[in-house]
N, C-alpha and C. Protein backbone atom coordinates (compact mmCIF):
# COMPACT_ATOMS: atom_id res chain seq x y z
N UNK A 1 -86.06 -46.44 9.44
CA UNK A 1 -87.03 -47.05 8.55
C UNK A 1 -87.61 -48.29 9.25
N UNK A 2 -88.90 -48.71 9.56
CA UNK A 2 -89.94 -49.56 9.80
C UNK A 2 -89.01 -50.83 9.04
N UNK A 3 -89.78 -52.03 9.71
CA UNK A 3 -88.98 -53.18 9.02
C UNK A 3 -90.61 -54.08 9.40
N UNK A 4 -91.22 -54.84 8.05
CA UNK A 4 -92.63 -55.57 8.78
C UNK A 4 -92.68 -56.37 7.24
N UNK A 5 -93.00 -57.65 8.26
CA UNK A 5 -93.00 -59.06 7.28
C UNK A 5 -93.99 -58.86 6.01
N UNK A 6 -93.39 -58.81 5.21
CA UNK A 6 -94.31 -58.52 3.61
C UNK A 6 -95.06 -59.93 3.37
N UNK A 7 -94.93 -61.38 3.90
CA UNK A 7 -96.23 -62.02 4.56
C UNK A 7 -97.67 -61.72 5.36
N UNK A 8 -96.90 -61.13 6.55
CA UNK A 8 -97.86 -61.47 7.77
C UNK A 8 -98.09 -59.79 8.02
N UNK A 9 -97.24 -59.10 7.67
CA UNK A 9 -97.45 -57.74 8.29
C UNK A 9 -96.85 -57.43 9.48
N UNK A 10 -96.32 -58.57 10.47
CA UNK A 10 -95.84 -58.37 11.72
C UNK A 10 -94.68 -57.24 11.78
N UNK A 11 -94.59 -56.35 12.55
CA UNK A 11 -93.53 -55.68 12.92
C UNK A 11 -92.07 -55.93 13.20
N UNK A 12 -91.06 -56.26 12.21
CA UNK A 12 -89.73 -56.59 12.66
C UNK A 12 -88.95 -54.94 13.18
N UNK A 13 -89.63 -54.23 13.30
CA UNK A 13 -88.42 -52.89 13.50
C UNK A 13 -88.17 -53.11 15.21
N UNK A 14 -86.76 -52.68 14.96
CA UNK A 14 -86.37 -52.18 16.63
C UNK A 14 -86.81 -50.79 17.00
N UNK A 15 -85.79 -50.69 18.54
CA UNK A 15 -86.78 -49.12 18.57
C UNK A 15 -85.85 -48.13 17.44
N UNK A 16 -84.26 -48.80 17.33
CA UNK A 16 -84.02 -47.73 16.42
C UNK A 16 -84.49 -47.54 15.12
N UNK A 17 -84.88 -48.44 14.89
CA UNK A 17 -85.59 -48.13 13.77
C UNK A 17 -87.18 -46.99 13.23
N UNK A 18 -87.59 -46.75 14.35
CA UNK A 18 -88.82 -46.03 14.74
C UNK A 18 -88.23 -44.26 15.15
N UNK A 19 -86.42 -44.35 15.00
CA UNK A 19 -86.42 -42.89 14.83
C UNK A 19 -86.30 -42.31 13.14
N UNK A 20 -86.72 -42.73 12.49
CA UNK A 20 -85.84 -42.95 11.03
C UNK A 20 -87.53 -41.79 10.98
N UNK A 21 -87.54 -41.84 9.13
CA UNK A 21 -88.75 -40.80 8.85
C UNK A 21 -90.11 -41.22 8.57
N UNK A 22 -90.30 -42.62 9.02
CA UNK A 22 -91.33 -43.27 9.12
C UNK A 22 -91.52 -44.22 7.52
N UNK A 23 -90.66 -44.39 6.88
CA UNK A 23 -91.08 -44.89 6.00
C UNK A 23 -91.09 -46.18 6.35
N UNK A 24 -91.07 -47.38 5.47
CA UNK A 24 -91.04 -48.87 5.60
C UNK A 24 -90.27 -49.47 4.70
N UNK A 25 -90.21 -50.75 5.28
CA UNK A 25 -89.39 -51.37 4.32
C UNK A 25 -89.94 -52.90 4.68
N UNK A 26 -89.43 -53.95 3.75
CA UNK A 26 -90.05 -55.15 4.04
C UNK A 26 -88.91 -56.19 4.30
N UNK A 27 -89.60 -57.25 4.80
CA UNK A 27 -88.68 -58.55 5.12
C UNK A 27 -89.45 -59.56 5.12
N UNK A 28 -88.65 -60.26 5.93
CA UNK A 28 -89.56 -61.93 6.56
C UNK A 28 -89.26 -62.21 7.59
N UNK A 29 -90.55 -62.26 8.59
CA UNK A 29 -90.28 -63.14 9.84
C UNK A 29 -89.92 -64.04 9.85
N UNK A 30 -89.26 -65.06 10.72
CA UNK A 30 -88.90 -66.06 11.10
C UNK A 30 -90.00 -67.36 10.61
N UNK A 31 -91.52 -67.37 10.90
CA UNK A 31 -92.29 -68.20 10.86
C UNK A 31 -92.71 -68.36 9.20
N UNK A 32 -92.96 -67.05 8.88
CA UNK A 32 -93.21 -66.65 7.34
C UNK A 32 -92.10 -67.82 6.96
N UNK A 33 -90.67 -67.40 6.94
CA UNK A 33 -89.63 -68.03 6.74
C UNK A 33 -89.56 -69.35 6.72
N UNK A 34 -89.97 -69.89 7.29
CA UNK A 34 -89.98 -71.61 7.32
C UNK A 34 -91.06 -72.19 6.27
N UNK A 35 -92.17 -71.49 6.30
CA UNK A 35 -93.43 -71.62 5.80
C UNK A 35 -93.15 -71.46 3.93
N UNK A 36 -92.42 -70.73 3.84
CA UNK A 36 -92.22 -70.48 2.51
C UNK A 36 -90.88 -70.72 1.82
N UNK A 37 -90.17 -71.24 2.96
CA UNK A 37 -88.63 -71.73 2.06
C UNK A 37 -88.37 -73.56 2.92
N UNK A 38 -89.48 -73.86 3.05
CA UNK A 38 -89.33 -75.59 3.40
C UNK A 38 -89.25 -76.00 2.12
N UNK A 39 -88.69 -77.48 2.69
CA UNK A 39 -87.93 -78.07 1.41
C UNK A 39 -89.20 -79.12 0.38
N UNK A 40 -90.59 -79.04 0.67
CA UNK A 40 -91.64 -79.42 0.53
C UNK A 40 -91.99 -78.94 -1.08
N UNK A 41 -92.18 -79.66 -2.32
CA UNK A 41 -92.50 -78.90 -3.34
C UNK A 41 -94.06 -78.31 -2.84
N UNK A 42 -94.24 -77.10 -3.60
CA UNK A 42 -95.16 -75.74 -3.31
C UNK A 42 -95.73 -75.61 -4.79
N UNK A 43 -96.83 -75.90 -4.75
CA UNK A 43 -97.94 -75.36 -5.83
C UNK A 43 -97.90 -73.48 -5.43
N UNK A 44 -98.07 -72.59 -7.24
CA UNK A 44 -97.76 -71.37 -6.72
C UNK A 44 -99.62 -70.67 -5.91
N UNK A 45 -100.14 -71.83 -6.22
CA UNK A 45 -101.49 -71.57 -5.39
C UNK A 45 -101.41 -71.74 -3.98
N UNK A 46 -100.74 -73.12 -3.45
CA UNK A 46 -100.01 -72.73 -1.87
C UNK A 46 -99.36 -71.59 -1.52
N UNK A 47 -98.54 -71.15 -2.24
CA UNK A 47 -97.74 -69.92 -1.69
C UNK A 47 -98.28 -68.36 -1.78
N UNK A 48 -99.38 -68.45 -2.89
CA UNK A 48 -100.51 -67.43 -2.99
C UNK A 48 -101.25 -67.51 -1.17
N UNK A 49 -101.74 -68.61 -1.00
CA UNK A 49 -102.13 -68.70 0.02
C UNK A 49 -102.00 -68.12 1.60
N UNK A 50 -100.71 -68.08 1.81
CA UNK A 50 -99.81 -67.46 2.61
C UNK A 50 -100.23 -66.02 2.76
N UNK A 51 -100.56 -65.22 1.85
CA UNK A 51 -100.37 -63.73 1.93
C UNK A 51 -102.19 -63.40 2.01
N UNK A 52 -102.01 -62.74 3.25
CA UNK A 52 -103.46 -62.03 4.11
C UNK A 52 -104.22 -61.25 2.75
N UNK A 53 -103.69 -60.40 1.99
CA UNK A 53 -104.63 -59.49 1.33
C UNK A 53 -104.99 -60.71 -0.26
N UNK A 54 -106.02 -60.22 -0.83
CA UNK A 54 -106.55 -60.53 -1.96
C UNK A 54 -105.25 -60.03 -3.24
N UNK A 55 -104.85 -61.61 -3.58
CA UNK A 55 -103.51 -61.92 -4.62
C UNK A 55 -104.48 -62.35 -5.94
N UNK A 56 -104.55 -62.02 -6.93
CA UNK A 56 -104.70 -62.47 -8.46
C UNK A 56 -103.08 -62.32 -9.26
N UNK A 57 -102.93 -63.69 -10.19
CA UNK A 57 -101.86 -63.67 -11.22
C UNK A 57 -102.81 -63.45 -12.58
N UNK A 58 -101.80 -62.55 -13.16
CA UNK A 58 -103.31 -62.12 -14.39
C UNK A 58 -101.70 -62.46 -15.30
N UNK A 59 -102.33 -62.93 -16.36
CA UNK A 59 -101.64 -63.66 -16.94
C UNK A 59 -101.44 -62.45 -18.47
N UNK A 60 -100.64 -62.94 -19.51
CA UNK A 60 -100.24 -61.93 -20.48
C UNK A 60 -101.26 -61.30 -21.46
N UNK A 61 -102.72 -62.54 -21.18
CA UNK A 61 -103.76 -61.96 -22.12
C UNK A 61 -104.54 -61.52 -21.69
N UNK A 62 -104.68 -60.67 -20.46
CA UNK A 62 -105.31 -60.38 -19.18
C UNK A 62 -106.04 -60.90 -18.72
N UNK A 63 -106.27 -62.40 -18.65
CA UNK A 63 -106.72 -63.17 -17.82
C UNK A 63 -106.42 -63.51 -16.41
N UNK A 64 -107.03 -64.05 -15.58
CA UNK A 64 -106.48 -64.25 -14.10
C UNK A 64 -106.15 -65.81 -14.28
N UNK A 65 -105.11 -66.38 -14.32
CA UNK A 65 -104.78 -67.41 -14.11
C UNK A 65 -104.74 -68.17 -12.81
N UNK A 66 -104.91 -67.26 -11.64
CA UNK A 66 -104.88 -67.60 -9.96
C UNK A 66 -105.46 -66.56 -9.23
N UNK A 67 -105.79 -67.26 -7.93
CA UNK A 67 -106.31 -66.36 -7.01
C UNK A 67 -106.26 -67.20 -6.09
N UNK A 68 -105.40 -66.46 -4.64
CA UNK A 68 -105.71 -67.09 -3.37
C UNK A 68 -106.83 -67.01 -2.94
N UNK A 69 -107.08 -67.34 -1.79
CA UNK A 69 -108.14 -67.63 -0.68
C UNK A 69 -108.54 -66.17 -0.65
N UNK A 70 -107.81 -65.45 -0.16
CA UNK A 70 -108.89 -64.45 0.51
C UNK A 70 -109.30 -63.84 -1.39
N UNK A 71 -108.52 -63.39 -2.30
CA UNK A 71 -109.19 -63.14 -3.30
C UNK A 71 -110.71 -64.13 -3.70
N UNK A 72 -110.72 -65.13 -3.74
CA UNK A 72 -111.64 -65.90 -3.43
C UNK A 72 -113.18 -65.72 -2.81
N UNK A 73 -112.75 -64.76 -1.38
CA UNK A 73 -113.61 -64.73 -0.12
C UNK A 73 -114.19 -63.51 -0.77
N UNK A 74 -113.14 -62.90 -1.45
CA UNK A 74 -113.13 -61.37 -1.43
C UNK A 74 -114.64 -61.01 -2.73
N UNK A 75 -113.95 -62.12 -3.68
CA UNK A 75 -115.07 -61.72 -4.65
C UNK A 75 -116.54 -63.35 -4.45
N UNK A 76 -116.35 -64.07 -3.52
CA UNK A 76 -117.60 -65.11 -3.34
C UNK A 76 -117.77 -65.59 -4.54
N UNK A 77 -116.14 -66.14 -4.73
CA UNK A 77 -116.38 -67.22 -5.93
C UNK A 77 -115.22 -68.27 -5.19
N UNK A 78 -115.42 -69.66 -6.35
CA UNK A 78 -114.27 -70.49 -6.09
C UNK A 78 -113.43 -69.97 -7.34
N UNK A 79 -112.17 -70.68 -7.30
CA UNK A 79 -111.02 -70.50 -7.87
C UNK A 79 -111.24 -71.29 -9.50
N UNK A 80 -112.48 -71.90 -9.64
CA UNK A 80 -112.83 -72.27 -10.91
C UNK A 80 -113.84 -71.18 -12.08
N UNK A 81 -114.52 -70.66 -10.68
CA UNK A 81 -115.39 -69.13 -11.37
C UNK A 81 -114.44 -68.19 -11.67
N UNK A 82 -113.31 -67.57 -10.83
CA UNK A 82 -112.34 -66.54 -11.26
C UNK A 82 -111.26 -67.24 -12.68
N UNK A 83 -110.85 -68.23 -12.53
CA UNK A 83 -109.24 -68.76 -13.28
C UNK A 83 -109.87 -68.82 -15.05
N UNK A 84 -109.38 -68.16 -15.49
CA UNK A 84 -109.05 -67.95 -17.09
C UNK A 84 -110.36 -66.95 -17.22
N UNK A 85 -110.93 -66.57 -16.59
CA UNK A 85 -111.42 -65.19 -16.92
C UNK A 85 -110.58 -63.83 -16.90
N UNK A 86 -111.44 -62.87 -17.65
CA UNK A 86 -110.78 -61.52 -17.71
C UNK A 86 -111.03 -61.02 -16.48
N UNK A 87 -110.70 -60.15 -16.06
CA UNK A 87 -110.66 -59.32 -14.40
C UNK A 87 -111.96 -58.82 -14.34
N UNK A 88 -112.74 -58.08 -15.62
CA UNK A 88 -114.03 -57.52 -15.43
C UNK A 88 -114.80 -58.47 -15.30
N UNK A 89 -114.60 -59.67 -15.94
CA UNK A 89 -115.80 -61.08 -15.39
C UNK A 89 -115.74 -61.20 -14.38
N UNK A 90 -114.78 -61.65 -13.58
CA UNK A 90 -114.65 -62.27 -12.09
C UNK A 90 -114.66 -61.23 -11.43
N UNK A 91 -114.54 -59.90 -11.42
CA UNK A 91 -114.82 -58.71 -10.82
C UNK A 91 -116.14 -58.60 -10.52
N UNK A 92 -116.76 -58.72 -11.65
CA UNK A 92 -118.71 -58.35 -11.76
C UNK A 92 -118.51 -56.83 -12.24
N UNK A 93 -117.65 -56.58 -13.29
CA UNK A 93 -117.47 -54.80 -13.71
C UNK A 93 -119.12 -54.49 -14.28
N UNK A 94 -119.50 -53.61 -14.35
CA UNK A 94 -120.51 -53.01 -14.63
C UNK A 94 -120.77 -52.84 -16.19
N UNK A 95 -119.54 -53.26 -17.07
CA UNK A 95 -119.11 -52.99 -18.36
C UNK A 95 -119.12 -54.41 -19.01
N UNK A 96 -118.36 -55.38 -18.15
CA UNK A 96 -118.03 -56.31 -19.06
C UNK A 96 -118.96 -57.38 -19.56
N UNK A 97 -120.71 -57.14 -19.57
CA UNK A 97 -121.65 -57.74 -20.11
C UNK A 97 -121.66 -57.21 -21.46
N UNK A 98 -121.15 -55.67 -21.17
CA UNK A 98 -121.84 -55.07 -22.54
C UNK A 98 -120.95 -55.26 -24.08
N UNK A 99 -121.85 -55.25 -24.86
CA UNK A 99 -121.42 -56.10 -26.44
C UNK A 99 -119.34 -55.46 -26.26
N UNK A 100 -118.83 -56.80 -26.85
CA UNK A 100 -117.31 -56.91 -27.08
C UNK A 100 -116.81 -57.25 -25.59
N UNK A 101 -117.29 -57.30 -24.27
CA UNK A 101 -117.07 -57.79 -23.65
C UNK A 101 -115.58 -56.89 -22.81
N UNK A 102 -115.15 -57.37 -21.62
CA UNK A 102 -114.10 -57.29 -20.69
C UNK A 102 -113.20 -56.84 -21.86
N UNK A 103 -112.57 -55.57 -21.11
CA UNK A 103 -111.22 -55.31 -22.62
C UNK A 103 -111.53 -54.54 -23.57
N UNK A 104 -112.58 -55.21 -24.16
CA UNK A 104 -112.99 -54.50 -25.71
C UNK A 104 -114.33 -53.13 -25.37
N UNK A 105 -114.46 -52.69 -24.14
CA UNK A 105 -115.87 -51.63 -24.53
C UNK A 105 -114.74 -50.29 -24.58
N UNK A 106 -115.35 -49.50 -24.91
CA UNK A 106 -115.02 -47.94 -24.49
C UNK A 106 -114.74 -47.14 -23.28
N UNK A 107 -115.86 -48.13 -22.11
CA UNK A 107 -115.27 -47.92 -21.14
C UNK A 107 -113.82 -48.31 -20.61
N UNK A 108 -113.48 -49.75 -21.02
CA UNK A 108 -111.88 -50.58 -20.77
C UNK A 108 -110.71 -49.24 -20.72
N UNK A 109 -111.38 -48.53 -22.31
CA UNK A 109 -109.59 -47.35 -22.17
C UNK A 109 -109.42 -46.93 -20.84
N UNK A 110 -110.92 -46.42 -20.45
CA UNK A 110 -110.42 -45.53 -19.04
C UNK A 110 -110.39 -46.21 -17.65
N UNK A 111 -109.93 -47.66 -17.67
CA UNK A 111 -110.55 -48.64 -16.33
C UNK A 111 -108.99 -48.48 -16.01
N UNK A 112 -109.03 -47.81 -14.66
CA UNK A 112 -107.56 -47.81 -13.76
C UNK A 112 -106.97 -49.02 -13.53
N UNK A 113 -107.76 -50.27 -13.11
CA UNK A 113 -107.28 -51.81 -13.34
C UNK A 113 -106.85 -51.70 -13.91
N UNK A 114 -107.24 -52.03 -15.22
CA UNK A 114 -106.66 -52.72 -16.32
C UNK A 114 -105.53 -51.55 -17.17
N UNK A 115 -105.57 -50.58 -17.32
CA UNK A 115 -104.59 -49.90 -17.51
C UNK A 115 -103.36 -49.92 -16.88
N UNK A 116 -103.31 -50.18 -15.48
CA UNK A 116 -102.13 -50.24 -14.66
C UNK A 116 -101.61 -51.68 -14.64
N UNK A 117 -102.36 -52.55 -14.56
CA UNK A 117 -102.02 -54.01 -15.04
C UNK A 117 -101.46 -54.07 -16.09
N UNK A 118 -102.00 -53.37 -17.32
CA UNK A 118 -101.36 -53.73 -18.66
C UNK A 118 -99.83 -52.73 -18.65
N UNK A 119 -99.67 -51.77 -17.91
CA UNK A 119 -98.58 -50.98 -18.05
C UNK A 119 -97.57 -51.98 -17.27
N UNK A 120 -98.34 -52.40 -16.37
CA UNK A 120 -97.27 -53.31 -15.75
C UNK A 120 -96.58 -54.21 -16.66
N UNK A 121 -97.17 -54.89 -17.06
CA UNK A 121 -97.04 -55.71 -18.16
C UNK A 121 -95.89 -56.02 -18.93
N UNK A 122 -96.44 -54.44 -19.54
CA UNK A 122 -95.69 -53.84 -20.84
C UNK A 122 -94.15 -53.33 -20.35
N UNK A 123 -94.15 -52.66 -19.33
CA UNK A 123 -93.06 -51.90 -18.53
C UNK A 123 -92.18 -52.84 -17.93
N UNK A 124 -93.27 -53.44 -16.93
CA UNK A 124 -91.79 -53.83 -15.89
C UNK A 124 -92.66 -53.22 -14.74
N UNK A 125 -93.23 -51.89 -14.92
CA UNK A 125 -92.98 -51.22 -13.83
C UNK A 125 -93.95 -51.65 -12.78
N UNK A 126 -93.58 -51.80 -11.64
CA UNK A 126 -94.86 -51.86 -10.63
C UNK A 126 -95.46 -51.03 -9.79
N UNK A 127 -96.51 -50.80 -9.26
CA UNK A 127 -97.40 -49.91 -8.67
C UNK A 127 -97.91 -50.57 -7.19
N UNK A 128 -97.69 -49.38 -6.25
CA UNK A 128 -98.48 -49.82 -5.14
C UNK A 128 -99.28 -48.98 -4.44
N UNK A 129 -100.34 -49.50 -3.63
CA UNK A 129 -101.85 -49.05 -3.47
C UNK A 129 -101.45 -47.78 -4.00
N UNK A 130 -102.34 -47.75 -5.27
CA UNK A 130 -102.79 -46.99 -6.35
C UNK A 130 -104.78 -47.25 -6.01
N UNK A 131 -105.11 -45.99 -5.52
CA UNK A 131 -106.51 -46.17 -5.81
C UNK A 131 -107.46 -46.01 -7.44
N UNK A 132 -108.12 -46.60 -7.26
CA UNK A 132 -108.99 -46.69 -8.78
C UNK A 132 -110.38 -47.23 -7.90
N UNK A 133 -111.10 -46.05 -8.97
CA UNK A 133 -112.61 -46.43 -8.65
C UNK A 133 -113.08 -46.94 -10.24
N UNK A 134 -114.53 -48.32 -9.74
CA UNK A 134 -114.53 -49.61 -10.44
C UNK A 134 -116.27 -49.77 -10.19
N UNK A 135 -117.05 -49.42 -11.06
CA UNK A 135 -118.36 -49.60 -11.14
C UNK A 135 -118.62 -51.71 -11.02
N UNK A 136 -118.59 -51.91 -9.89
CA UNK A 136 -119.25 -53.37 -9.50
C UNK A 136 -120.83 -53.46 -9.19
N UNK A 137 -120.95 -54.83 -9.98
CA UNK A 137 -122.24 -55.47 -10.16
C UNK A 137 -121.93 -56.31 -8.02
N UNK A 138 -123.14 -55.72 -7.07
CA UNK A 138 -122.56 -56.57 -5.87
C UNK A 138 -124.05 -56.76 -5.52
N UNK A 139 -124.01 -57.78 -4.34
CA UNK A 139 -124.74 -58.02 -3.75
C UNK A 139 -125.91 -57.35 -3.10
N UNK A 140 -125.79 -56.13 -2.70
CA UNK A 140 -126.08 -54.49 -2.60
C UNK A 140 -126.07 -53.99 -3.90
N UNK A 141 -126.57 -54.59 -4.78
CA UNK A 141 -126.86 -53.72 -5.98
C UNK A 141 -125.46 -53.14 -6.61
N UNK A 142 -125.50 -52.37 -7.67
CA UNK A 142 -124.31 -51.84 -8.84
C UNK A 142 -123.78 -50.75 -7.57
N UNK A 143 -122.36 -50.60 -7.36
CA UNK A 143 -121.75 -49.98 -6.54
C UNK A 143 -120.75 -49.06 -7.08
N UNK A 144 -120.14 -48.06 -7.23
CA UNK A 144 -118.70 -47.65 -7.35
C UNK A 144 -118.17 -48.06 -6.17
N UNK A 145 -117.02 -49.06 -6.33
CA UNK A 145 -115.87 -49.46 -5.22
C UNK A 145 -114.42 -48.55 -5.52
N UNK A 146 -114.01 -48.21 -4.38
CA UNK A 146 -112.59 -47.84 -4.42
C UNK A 146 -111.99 -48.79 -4.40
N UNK A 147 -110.77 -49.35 -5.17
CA UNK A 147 -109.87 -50.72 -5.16
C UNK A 147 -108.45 -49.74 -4.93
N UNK A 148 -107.89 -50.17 -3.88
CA UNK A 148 -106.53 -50.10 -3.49
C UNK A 148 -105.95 -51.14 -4.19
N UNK A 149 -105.01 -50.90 -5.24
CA UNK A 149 -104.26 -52.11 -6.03
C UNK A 149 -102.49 -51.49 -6.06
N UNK A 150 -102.15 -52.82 -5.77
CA UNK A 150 -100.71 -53.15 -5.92
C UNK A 150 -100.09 -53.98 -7.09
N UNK A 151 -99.46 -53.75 -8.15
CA UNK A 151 -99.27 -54.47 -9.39
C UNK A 151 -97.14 -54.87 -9.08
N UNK A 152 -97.17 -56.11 -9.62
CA UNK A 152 -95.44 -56.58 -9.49
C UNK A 152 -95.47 -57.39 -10.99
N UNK A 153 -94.42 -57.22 -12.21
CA UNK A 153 -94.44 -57.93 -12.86
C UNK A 153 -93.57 -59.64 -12.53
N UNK A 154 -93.73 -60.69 -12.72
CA UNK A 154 -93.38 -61.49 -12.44
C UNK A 154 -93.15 -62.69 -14.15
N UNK A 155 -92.06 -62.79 -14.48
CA UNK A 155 -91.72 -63.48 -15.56
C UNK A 155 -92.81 -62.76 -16.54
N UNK A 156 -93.98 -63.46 -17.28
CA UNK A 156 -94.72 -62.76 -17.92
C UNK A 156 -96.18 -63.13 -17.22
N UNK A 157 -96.44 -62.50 -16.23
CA UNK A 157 -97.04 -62.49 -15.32
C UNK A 157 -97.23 -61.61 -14.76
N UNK A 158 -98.52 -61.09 -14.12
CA UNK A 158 -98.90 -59.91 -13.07
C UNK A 158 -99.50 -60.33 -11.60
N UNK A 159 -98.69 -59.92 -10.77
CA UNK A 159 -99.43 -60.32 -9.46
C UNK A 159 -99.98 -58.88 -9.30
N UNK A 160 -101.45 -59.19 -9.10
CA UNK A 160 -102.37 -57.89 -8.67
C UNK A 160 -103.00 -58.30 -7.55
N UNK A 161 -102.60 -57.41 -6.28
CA UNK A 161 -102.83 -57.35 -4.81
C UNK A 161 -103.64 -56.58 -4.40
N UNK A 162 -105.19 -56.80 -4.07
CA UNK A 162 -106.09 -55.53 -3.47
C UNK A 162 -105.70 -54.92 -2.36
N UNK A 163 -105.02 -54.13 -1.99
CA UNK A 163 -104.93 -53.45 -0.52
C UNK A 163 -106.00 -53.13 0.06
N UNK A 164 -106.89 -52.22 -0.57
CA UNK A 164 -108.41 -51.88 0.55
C UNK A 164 -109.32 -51.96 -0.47
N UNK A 165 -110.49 -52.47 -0.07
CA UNK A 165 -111.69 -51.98 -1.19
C UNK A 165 -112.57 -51.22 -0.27
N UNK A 166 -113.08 -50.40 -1.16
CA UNK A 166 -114.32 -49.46 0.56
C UNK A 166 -115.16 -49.51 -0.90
N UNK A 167 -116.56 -48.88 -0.10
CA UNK A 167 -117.86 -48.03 -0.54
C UNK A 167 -117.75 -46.82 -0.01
N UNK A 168 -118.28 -45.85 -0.42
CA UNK A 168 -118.06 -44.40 -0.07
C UNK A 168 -119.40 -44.70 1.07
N UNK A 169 -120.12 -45.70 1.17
CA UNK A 169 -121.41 -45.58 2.24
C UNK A 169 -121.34 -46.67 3.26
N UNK A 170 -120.37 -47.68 3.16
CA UNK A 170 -119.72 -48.45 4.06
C UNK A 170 -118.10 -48.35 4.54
N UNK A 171 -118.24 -49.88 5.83
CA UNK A 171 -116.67 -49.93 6.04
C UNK A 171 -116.04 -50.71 4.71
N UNK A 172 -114.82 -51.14 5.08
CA UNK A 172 -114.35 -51.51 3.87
C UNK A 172 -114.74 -53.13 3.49
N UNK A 173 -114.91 -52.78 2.20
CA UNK A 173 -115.76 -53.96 1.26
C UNK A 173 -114.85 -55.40 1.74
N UNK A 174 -113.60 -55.28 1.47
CA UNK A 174 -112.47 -56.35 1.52
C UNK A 174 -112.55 -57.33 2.54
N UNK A 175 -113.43 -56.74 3.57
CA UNK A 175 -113.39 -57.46 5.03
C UNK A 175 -114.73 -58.15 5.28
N UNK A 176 -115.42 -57.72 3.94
CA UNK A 176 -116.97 -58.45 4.29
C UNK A 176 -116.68 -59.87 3.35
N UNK A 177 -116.98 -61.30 3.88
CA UNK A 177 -116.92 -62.47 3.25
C UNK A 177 -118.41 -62.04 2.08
N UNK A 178 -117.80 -62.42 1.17
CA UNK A 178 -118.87 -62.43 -0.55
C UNK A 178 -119.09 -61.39 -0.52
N UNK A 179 -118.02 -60.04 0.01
CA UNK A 179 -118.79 -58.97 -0.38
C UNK A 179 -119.04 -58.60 -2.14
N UNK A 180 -118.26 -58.85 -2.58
CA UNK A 180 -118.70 -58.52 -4.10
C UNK A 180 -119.58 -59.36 -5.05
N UNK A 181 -120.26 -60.25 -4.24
CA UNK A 181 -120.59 -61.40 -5.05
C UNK A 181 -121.74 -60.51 -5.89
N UNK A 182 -122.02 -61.26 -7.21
CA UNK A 182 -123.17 -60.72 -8.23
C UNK A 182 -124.56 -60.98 -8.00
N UNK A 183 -125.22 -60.03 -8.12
CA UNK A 183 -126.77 -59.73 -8.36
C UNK A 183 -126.97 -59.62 -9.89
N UNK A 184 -126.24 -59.77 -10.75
CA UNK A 184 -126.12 -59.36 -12.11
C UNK A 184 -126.79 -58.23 -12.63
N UNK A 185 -126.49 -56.97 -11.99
CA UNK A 185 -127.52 -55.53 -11.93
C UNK A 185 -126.67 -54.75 -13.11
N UNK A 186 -126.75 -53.95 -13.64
CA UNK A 186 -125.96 -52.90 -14.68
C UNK A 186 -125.53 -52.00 -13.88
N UNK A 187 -124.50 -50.67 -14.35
CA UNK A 187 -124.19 -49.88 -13.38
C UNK A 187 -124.14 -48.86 -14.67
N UNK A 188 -124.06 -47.54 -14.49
CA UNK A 188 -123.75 -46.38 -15.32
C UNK A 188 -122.45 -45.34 -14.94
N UNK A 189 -122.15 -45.96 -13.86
CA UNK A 189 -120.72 -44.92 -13.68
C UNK A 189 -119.52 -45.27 -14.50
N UNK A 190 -119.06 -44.70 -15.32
CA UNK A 190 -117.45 -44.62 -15.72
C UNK A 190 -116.19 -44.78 -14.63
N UNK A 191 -115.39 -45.56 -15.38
CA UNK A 191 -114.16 -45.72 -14.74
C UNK A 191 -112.91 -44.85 -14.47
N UNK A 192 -112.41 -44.20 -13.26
CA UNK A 192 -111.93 -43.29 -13.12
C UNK A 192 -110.13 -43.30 -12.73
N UNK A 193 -109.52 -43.26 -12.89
CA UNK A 193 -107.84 -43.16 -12.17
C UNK A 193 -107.76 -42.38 -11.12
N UNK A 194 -107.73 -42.16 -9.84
CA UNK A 194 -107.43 -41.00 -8.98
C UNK A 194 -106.14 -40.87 -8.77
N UNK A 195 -105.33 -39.32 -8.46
CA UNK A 195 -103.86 -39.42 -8.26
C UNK A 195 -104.06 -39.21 -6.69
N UNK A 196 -103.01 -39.76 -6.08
CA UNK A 196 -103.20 -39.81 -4.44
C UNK A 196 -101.97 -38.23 -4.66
C-alpha cells in the first residue's frame, strides 16, 4: 500500500510498499509535521491553509463558515464573499437566484453537493472524490462543472474538499485562478449525482 502526505501529497512509500495492490493510504511528512503540530496557537483558517486542494467548513445550517486560500482562488472571491453563505451563493449555482433561494428550489432535492454534505452531516458518514455535476453561473458564461468532492464530518461540522473541477470543453476548472467567478448569467441544466 502507497503511503503520501494527506497535506502535501508527497510520496512517503518505500519500494516495498509499491509491491502491495496499489491502493493508498495517508500520513504526514516530516515538514507537514512541524507546520501543523508547533506549539504556536493556530486559527482553524491557518491550518485550512496548509492543504493544496480547495477546503470549505460548511457548518450545520449549510452554510460555509470557512474557506482556505485556494477555495478562495478557486471560486475569485475573498473569504468575506464566501463565509456565512449557503454553498449555492458562493458557488454561483445556476438555481440559487431563483425564488426560495439556495436549499429551498426543486432543483436543491437533486444537487449531489448538497445532498452528500447533508448526509454527511446527518450520518457521520464521509465521502471521497464523489463526482457531481453543478450548473455554475462563470466567467465563460452558465457552465455544467464536474466537482470532484470529498466530505469528513468534523464535531458538527463539514469539511468539503474539491478534488477536480473540469468543463467537459476545457482543462480542469480548479487550476484556473477566478475560474468560477460570476457573470451573473442563468443556467437551465439540472443537477445530477453520477455513480463512478
Amino acid at each position: 500500500m502507497r503511503k503520501v502526505c494527506a497535506w502535501c501529497k508527497k510520496d512517503l512509500s518505500t519500494k516495498e510498499d509499491y509491491a502491495t495492490n496499489g491502493e493508498i493510504t495517508h500520513g504526514i511528512c516530516s515538514l507537514c509535521a512541524i507546520k501543523v503540530t508547533s506549539y504556536e496557537p493556530r486559527t482553524v483558517k491557518t491550518l485550512l491553509n496548509y492543504l493544496i486542494e480547495p477546503v470549505f467548513i460548511i457548518g450545520s445550517d449549510g452554510k460555509i463558515k470557512a474557506a482556505n486560500k485556494s477555495g478562495q482562488k478557486m471560486l475569485g472571491k475573498s473569504s468575506a464573499d464566501i463565509e456565512n453563505k449557503f454553498g449555492g451563493d458562493a458557488f454561483e449555482c445556476s438555481y440559487a437566484k431563483v425564488k426560495g433561494g439556495c436549499g429551498n428550489t426543486v432543483h436543491c432535492k437533486t444537487c449531489a453537493i448538497r445532498n452528500i454534505v447533508m448526509n454527511t452531516l446527518f450520518t457521520g458518514q464521509g465521502y471521497k472524490d464523489v463526482p457531481a455535476f453543478q450548473s455554475i453561473n462563470t466567467s465563460a458564461g452558465t457552465r455544467i462543472l464536474k466537482f470532484h468532492i470529498s466530505t469528513e464530518k468534523v464535531k458538527e461540522s463539514i469539511l468539503l474538499r474539491i478534488d477536480k473541477v473540469t468543463d467537459n470543453t476545457t482543462e480542469p476548472v480548479a487550476t484556473q485562478p477566478n475560474a468560477l467567478k460570476s457573470k451573473g448569467k442563468s443556467g437551465t441544466h439540472c443537477v445530477r449525482m453520477v455513480k463512478s
